[in-house]
Each structure stands twice: as structure tokens, then as C-alpha cells.
C-alpha atoms as a PDB file:
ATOM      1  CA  UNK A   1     150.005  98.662  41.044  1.00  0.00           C
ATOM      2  CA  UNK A   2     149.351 101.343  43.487  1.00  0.00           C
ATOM      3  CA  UNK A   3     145.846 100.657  43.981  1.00  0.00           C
ATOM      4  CA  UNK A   4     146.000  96.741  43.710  1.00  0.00           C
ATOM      5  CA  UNK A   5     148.268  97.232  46.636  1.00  0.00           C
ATOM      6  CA  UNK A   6     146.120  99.150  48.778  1.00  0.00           C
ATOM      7  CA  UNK A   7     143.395  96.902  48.044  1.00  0.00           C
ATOM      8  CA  UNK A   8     145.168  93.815  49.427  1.00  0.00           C
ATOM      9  CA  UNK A   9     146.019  95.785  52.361  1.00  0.00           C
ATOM     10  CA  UNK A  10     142.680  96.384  53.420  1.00  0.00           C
ATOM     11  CA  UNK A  11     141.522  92.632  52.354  1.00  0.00           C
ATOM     12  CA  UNK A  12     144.537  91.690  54.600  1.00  0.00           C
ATOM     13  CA  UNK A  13     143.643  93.671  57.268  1.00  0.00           C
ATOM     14  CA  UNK A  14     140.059  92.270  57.045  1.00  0.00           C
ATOM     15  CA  UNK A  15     141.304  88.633  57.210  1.00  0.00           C
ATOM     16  CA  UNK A  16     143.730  89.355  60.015  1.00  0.00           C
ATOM     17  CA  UNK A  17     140.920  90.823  62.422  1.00  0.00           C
ATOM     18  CA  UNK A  18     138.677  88.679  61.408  1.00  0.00           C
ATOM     19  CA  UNK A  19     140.432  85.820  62.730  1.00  0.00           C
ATOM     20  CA  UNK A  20     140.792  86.900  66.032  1.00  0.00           C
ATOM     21  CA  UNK A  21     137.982  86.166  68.082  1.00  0.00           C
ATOM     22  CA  UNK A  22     137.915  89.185  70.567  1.00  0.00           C
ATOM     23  CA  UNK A  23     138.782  91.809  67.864  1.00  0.00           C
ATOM     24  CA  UNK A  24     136.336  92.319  65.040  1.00  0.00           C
ATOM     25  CA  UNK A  25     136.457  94.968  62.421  1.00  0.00           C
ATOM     26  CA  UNK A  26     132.962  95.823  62.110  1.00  0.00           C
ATOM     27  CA  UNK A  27     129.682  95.454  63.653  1.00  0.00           C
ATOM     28  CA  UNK A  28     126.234  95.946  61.903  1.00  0.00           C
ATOM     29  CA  UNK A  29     123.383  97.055  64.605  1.00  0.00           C
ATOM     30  CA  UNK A  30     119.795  97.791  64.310  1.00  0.00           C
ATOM     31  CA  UNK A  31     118.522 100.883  65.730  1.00  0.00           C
ATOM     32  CA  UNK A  32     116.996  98.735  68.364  1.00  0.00           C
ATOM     33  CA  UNK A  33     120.094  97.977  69.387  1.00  0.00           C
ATOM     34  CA  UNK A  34     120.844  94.127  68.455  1.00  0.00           C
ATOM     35  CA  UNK A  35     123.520  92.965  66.736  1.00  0.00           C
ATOM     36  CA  UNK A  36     122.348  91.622  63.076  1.00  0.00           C
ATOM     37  CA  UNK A  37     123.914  89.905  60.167  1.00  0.00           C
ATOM     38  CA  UNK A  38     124.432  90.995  56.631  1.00  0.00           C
ATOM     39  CA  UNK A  39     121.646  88.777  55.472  1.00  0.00           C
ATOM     40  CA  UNK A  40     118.891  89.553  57.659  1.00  0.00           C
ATOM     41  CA  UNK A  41     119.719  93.682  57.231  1.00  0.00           C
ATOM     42  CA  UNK A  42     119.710  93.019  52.893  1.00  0.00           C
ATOM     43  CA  UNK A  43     116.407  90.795  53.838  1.00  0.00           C
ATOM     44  CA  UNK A  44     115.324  94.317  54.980  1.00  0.00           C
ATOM     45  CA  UNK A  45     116.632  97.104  53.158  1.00  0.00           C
ATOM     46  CA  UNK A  46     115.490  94.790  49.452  1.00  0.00           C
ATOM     47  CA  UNK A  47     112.010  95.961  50.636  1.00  0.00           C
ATOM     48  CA  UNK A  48     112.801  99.381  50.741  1.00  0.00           C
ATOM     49  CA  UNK A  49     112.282 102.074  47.962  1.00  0.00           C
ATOM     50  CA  UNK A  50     114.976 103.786  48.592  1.00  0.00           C
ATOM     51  CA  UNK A  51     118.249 102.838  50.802  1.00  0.00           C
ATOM     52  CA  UNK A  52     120.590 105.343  52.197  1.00  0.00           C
ATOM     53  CA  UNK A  53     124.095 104.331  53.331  1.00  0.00           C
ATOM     54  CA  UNK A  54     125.964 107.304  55.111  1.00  0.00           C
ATOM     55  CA  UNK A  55     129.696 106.633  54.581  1.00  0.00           C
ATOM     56  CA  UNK A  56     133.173 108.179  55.904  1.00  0.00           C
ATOM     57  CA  UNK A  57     134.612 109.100  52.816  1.00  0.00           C
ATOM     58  CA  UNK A  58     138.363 107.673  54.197  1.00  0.00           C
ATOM     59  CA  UNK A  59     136.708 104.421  55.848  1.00  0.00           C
ATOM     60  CA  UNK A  60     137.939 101.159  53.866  1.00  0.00           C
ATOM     61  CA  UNK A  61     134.996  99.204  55.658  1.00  0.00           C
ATOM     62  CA  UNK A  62     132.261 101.843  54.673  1.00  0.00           C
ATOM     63  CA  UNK A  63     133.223 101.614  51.158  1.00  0.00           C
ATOM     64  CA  UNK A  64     133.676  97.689  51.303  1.00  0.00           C
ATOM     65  CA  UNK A  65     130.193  97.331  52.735  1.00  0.00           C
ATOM     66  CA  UNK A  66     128.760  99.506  49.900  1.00  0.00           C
ATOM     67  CA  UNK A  67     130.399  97.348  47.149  1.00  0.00           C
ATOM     68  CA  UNK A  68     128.832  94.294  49.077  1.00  0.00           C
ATOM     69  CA  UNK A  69     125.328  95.588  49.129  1.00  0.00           C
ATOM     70  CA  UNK A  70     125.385  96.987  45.969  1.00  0.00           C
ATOM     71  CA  UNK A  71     126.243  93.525  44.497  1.00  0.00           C
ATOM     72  CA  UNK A  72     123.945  91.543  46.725  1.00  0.00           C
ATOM     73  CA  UNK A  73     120.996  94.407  45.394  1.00  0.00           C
ATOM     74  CA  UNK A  74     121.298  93.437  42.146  1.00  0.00           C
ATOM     75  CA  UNK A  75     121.415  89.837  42.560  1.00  0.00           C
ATOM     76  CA  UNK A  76     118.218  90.696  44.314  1.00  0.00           C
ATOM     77  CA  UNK A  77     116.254  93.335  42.048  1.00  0.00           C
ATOM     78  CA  UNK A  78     118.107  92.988  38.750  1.00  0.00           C
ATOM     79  CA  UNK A  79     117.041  96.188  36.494  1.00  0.00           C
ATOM     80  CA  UNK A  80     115.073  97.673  39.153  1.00  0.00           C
ATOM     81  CA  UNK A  81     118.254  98.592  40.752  1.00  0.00           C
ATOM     82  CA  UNK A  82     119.236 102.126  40.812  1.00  0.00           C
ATOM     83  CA  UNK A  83     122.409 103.505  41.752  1.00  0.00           C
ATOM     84  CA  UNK A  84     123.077 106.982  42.490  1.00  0.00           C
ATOM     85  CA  UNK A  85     125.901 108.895  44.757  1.00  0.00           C
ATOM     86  CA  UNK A  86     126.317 112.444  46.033  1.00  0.00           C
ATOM     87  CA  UNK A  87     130.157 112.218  44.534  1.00  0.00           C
ATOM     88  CA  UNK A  88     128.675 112.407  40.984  1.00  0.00           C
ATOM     89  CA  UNK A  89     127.853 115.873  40.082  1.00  0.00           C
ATOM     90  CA  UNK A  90     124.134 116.166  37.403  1.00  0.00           C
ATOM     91  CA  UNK A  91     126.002 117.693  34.919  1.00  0.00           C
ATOM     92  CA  UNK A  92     128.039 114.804  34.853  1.00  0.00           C
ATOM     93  CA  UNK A  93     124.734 112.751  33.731  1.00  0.00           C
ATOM     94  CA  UNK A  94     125.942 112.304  30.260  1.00  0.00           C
ATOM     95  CA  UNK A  95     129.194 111.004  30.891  1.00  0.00           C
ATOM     96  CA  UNK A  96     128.003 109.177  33.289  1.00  0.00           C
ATOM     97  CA  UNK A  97     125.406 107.754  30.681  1.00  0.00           C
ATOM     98  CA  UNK A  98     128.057 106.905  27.765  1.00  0.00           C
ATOM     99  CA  UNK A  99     130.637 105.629  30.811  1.00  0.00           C
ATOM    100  CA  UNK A 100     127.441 102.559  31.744  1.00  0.00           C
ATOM    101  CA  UNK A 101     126.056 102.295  28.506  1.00  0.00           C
ATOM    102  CA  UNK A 102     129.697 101.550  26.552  1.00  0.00           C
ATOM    103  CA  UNK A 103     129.768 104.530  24.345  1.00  0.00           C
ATOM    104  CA  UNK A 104     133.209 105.881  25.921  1.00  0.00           C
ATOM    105  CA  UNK A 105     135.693 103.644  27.237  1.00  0.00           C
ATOM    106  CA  UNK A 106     136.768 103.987  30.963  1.00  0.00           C
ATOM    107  CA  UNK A 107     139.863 106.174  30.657  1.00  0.00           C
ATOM    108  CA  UNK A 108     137.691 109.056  28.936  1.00  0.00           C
ATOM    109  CA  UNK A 109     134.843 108.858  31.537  1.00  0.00           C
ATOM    110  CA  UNK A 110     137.956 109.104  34.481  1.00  0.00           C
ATOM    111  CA  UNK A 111     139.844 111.920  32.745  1.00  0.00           C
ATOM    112  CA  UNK A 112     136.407 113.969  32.040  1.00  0.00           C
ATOM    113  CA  UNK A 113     134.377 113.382  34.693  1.00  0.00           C
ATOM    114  CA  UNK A 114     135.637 115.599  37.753  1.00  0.00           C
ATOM    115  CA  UNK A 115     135.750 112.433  39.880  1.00  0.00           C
ATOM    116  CA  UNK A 116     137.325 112.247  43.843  1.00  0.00           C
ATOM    117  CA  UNK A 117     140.322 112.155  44.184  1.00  0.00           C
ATOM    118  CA  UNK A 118     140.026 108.777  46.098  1.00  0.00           C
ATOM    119  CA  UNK A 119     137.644 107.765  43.302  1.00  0.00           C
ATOM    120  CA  UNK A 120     139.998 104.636  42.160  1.00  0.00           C
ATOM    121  CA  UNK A 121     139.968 102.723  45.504  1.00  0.00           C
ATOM    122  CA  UNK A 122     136.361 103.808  46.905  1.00  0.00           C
ATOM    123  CA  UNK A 123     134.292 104.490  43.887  1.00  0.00           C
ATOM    124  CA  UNK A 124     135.615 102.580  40.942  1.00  0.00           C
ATOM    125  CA  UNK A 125     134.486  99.512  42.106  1.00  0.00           C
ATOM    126  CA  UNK A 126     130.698 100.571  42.505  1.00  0.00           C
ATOM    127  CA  UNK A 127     130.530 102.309  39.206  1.00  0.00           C
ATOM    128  CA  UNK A 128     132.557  99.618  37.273  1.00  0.00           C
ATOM    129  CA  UNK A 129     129.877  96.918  38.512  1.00  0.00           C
ATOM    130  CA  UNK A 130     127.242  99.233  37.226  1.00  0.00           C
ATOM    131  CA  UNK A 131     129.058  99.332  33.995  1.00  0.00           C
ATOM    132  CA  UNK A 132     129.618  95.709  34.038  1.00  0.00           C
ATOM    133  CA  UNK A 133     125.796  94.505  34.772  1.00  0.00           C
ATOM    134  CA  UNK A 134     124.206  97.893  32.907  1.00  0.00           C
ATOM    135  CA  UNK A 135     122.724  98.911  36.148  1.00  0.00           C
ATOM    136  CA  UNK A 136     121.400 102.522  35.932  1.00  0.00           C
ATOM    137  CA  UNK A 137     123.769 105.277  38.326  1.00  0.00           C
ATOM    138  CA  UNK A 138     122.533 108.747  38.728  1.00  0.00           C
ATOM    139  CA  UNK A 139     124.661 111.601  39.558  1.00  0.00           C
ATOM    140  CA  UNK A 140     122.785 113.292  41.882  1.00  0.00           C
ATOM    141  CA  UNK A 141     124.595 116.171  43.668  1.00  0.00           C
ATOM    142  CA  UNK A 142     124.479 119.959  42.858  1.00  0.00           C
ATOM    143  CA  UNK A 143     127.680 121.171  40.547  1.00  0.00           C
ATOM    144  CA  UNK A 144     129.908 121.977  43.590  1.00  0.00           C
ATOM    145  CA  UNK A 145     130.168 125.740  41.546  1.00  0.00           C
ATOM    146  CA  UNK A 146     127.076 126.513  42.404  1.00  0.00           C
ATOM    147  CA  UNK A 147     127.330 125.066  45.985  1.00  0.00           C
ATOM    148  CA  UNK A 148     129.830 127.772  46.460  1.00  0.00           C
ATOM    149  CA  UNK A 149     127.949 129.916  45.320  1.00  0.00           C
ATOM    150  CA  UNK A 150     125.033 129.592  47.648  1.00  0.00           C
ATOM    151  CA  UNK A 151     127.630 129.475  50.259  1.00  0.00           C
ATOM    152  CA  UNK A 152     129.029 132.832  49.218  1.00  0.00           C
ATOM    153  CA  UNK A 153     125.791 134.724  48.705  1.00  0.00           C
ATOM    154  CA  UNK A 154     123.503 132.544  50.200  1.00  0.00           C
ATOM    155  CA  UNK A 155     120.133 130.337  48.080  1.00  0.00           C
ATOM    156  CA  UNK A 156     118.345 133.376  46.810  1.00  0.00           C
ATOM    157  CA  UNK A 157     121.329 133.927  45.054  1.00  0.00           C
ATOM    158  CA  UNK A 158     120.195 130.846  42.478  1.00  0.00           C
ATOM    159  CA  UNK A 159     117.282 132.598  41.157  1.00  0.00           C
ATOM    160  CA  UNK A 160     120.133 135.017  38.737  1.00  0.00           C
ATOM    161  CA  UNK A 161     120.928 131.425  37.092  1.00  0.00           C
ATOM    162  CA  UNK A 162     120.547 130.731  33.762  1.00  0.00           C
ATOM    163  CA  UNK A 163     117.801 128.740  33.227  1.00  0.00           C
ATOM    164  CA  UNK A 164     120.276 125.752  31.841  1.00  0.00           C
ATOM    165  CA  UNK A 165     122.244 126.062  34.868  1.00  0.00           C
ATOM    166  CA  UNK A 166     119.134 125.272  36.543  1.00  0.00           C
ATOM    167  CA  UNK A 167     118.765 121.940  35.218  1.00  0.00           C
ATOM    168  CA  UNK A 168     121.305 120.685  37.796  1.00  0.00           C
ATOM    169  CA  UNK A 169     119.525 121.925  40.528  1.00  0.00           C
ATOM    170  CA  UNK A 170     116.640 120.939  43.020  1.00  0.00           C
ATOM    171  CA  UNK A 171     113.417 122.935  41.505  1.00  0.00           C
ATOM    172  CA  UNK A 172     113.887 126.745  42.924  1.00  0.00           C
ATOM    173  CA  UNK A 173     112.181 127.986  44.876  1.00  0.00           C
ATOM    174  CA  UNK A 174     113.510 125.373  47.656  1.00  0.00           C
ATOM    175  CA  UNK A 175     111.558 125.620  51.076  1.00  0.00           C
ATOM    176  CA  UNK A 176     114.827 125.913  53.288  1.00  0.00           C
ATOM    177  CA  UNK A 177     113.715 125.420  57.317  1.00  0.00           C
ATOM    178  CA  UNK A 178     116.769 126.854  59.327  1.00  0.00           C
ATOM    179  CA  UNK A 179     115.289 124.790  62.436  1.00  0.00           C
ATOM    180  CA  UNK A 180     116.066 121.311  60.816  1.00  0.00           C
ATOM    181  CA  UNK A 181     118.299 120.136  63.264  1.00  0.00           C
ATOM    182  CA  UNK A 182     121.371 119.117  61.373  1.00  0.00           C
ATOM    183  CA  UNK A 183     121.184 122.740  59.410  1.00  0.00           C
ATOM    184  CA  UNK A 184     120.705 124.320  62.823  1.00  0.00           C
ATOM    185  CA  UNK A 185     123.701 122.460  64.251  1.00  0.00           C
ATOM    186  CA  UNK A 186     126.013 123.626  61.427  1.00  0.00           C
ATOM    187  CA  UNK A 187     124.797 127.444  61.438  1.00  0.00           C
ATOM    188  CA  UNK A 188     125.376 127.046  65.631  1.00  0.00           C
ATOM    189  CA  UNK A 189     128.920 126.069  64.789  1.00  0.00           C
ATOM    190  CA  UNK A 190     129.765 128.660  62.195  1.00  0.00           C
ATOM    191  CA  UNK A 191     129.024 131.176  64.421  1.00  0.00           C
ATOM    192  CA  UNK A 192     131.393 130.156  67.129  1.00  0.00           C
ATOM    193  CA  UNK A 193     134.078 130.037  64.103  1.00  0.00           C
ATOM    194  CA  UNK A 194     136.447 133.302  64.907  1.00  0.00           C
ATOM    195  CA  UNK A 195     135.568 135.707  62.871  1.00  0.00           C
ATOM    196  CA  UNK A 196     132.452 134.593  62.267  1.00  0.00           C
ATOM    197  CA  UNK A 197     130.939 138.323  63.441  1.00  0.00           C
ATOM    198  CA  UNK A 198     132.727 140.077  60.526  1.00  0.00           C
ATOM    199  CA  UNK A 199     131.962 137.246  57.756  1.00  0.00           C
ATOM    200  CA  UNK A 200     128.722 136.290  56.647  1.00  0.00           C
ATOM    201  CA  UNK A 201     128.419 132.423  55.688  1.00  0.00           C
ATOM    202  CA  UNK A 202     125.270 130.509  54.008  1.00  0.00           C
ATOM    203  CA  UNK A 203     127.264 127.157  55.093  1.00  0.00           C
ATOM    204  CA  UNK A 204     123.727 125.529  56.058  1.00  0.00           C
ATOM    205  CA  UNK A 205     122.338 126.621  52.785  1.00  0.00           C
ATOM    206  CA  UNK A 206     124.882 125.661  50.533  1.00  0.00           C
ATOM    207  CA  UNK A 207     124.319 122.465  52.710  1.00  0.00           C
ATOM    208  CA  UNK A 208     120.527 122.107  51.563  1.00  0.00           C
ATOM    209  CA  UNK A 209     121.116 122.748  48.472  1.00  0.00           C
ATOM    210  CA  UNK A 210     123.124 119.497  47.674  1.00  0.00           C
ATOM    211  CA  UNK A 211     120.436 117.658  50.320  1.00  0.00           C
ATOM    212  CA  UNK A 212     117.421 119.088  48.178  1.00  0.00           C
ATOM    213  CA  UNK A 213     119.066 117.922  44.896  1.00  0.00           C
ATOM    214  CA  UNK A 214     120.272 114.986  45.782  1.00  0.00           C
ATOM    215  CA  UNK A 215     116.836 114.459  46.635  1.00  0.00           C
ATOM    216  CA  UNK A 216     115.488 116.031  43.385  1.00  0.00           C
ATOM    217  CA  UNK A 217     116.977 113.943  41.368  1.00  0.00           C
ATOM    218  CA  UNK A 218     116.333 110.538  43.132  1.00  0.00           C
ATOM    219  CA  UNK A 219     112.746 111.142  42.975  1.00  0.00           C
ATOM    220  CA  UNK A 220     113.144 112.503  39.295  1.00  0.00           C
ATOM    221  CA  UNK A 221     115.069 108.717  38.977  1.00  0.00           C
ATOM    222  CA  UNK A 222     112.812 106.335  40.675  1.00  0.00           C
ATOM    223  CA  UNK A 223     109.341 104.651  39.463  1.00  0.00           C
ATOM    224  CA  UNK A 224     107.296 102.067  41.284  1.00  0.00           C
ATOM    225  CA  UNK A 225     108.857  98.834  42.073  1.00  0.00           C
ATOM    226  CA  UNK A 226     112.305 100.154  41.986  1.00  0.00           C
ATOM    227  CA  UNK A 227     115.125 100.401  44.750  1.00  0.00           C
ATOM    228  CA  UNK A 228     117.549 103.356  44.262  1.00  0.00           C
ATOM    229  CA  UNK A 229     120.807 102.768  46.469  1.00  0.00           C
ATOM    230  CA  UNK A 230     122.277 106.075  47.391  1.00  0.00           C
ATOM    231  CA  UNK A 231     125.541 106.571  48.929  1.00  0.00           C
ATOM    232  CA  UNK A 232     126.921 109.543  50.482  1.00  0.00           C
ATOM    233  CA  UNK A 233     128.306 111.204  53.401  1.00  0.00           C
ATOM    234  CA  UNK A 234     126.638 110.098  56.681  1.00  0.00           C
ATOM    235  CA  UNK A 235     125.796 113.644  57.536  1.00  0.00           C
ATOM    236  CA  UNK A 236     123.342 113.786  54.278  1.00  0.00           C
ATOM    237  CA  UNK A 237     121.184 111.412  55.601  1.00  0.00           C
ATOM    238  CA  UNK A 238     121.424 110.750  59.412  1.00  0.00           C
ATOM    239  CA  UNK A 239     119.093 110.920  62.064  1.00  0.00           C
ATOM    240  CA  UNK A 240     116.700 111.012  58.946  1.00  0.00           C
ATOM    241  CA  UNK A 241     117.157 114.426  57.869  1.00  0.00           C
ATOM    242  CA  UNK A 242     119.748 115.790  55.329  1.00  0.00           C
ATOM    243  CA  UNK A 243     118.762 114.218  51.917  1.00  0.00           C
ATOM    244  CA  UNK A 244     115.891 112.355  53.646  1.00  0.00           C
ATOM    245  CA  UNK A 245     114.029 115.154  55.462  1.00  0.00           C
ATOM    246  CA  UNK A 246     113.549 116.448  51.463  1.00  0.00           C
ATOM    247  CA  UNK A 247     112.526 113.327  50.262  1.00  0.00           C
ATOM    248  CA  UNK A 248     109.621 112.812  52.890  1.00  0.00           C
ATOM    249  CA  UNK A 249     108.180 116.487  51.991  1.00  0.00           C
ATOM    250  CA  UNK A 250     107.777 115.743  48.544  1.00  0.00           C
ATOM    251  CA  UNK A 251     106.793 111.677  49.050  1.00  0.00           C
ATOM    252  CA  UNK A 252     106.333 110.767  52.292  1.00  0.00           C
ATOM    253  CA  UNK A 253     104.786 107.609  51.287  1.00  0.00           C
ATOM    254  CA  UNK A 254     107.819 105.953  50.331  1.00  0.00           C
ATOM    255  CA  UNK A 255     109.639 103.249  52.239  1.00  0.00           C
ATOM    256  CA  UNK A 256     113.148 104.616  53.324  1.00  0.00           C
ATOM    257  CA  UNK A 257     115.615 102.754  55.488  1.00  0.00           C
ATOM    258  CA  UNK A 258     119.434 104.404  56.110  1.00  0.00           C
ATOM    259  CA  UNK A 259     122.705 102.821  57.517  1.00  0.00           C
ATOM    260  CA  UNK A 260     125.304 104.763  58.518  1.00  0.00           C
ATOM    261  CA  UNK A 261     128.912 104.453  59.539  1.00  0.00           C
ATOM    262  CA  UNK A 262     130.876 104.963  62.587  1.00  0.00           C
ATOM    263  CA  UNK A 263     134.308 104.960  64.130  1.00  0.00           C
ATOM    264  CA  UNK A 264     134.864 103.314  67.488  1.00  0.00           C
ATOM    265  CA  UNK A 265     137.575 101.427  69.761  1.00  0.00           C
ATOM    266  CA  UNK A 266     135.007  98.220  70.700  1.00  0.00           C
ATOM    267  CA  UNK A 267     132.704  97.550  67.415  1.00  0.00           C
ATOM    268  CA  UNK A 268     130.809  95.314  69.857  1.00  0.00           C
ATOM    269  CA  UNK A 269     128.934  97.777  71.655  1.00  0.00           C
ATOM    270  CA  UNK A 270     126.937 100.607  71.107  1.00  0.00           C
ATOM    271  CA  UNK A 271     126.529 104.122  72.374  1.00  0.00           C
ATOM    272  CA  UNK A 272     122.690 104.957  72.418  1.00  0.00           C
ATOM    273  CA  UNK A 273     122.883 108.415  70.535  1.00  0.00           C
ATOM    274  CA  UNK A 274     124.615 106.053  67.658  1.00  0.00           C
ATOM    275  CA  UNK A 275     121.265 103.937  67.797  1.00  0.00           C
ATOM    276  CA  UNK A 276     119.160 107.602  67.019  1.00  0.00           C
ATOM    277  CA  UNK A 277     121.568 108.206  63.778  1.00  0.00           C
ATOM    278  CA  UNK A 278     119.753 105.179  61.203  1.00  0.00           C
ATOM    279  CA  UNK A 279     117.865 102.077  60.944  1.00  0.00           C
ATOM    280  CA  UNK A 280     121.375 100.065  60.466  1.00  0.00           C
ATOM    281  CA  UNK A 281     125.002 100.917  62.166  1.00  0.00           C
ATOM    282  CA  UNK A 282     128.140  99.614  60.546  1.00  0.00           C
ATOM    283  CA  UNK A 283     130.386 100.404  63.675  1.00  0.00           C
ATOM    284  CA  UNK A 284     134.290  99.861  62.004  1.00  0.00           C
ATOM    285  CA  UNK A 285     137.390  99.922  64.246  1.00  0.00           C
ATOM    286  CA  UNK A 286     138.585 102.878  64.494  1.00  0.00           C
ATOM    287  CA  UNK A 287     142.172 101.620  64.096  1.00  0.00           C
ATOM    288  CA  UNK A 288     141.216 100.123  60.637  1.00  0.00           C
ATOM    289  CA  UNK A 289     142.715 101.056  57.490  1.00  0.00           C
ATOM    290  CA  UNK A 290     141.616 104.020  55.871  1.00  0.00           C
ATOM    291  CA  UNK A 291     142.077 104.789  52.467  1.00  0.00           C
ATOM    292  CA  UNK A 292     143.461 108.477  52.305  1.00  0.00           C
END
């Protein structure tokens, strides 16, 4: 009841902006800058290999627009759609696996599977599609154990893994580059963090890590002719590095577009560093409804 509740808020709150005509919910942009429909951006992104949609995990929109693409995918590509998301952990595979396949019924998969804890109103409905049409799903991100991990004792500390840990993991060694700008950026603002002089943090590390398996595991997933739809947080794949900068040193010959998500008070304009962050902007209202 909870949930079905929630849901017709946010489909309410849809309707109601939608109907006025100088208030509008969301905005999709190319990086060029003009406005463009949901058709002619799924006209684009069905040609890609692989499609990354940066979310904010509490935006209703962000999670709406996900659902919507992933439908309109499959309608597109049938079984050469691939699902995958950074909030599925690879040792979760297997559930994962019997969840889409129908060997263990929903409430199993939910009570075993480590999910979010805003899984039921921004997940669900993604993996419950996938369930529904048998469309592949990867869980793609590192074990968040051995995230911390890194972050405590920073990547080299993965080599004293067992080697089945290591099956959940991007192949070691991983060639971490400090100067990437969005690892750069986060080891800039760790050290202004008080304290910071007294405690040693691998923040940006721990931070490649899930980028370079995420990536790992996509490219482990995806053959020619398929399209693997990848959601996670915007900061894993804007500005084209995160999860993308990994992908391009192993296959750089593969078609990748991104979308990402952002949060302002006029969805019809733009600010031109928001143009730099992927191919397509879904600019929400920053007033919307969020769901935690």
C-alpha cells in the first residue's frame, strides 16, 4: 500500500506539471544544446552498444525515465537487450539468475539479495520487467566489502584476496591513473576534509574499483549486435569517464552514448558545463518529488 501510494504521487505530480504550460518537469537536451524528444534520443541511443544513464538515486523522474527506456529498448532489440546496474553487487549473479529465469520466486530474491533500500519504488520496476520479458540483467558492481576495503588500505590491498573473492572483481592488476579528472576531483576534496592530514583515505580508489568492474563485467556481458543498458549513479559515467573511461581502454571501438540527470529551478534551459556532462540531459525540477 505504501509503495502503490508513492507511486501515484509521483504519476500525480507528473500529470499536474505537465499540464501547465510554463512549468514542465523535465527536459531532455543534447549535448549540443537543443531541446529533443524521447523518440528521436531512443532513435539514437538503439544504435549504440552500450547506453549509460547517470541517475540521482532519490530523483522520481531519473528512475521513471529509466523504466521508459528500458521498455522502449526491448520493444526495439528484443533478446539483444542487456540490462545491468551498479546497485546489483557480482556475487549477487546467481540470485540474480534464478530471480529472471523463474527458479526462485520474488520474495526470496528480495529477502536474499542485499538490495537498496529504495529498491521497491526505483528498482523493482526495472528488474521485474526483466523478469517478466526474460531479458538478461547483470550485476555489475564490486561487493561493497571489498570496496571498503580498498578504501581502507587502498587497491594493492586486493592482491591478499582469495582467488574466489576475485571473481567479483575487475581483473587485478587494474591500471589506476590518479589524473583522471573525476578521481582527481574526489582525492582534491578529501584532502580539504578536516582531518584529512592525520587519516589516510583511498576514496578515489575504492572509487575505480567499482568503475573498473562495472566495466569488467559489461564487457565480460556483451557480444556483437547487442545493447547493454547500464544504470547507475551519474558520477560513474559523466563527462565520459568513471565506468566509461575503463571501457574505452579495453574497447575503444565500441559505440557509447550516456544521459545523465540533473536538478534545476527552469528545466527549459541549460547551463553549458551541464552540456560537457553526456550526450543526453534529463534536466528534472528540482522541486519534484523524490523518492527518499
Amino acid at each position: 500500500m505504501k509503495l502503490l501510494y508513492k507511486t501515484l504521487v509521483i504519476l500525480l505530480s507528473i500529470s499536474l506539471l505537465s499540464m501547465s504550460s510554463d512549468k514542465n518537469p523535465y527536459q531532455l537536451f543534447k549535448s549540443s544544446g537543443k531541446k529533443v524528444s524521447f523518440e528521436k534520443m531512443m532513435k539514437e541511443i538503439s544504435e549504440a552498444d552500450i547506453v549509460f544513464f547517470g541517475e540521482l538515486h532519490n530523483n522520481a523522474l531519473s528512475h521513471w525515465m529509466e523504466f521508459e527506456i528500458a521498455k522502449e529498448l526491448y520493444s526495439l532489440k528484443k533478446e539483444k537487450l542487456i540490462i545491468g546496474a551498479e546497485m546489483f553487487e557480482a556475487d549477487q549473479q546467481l540470485l540474480v539468475d534464478e530471480y529472471i529465469n523463474g527458479v526462485i520466486e520474488k520474495k526470496y530474491f528480495e529477502d536474499q539479495a542485499r538490495l537498496w533500500d529504495n529498491h521497491k519504488t526505483d528498482y523493482a520496476p526495472v528488474i521485474d520487467f526483466a523478469q517478466e520479458q526474460k531479458i538478461r540483467f547483470i550485476a555489475t558492481n564490486i561487493p561493497r566489502r571489498y570496496a571498503a576495503y580498498v578504501n581502507k588500505y587502498s587497491l594493492q590491498a586486493l592482491d591478499s584476496l582469495p582467488t574466489e573473492a576475485k571473481k567479483f572483481i575487475a581483473e587485478l592488476p587494474i591500471k589506476y591513473d590518479s589524473e583522471v579528472a573525476c578521481y582527481k576531483e574526489m582525492n582534491k576534496m578529501m584532502a580539504g576534509m578536516p582531518g584529512a592530514r592525520h587519516k589516510k583515505s583511498y576514496i578515489a580508489e575504492a572509487q575505480a574499483i567499482k568503475d573498473a568492474t562495472m566495466a569488467h563485467f559489461i564487457l565480460k556481458s556483451i557480444e556483437k549486435g547487442d545493447l547493454f543498458f547500464h544504470f547507475n549513479g551519474s558520477y560513474h559515467s559523466d563527462n565520459y569517464e568513471g565506468i566509461v573511461w575503463w571501457i574505452k581502454q579495453k574497447s575503444p571501438d565500441l559505440k557509447i552514448v550516456t544521459i545523465t540527470t540533473t536538478e534545476v529551478s527552469d528545466t527549459d534551459s541549460i547551463a553549458e558545463d551541464d552540456l560537457k556532462k553526456a550526450d543526453f540531459i534529463l534536466q528534472t525540477d528540482e522541486d519534484f518529488t523524490k523518492t527518499y
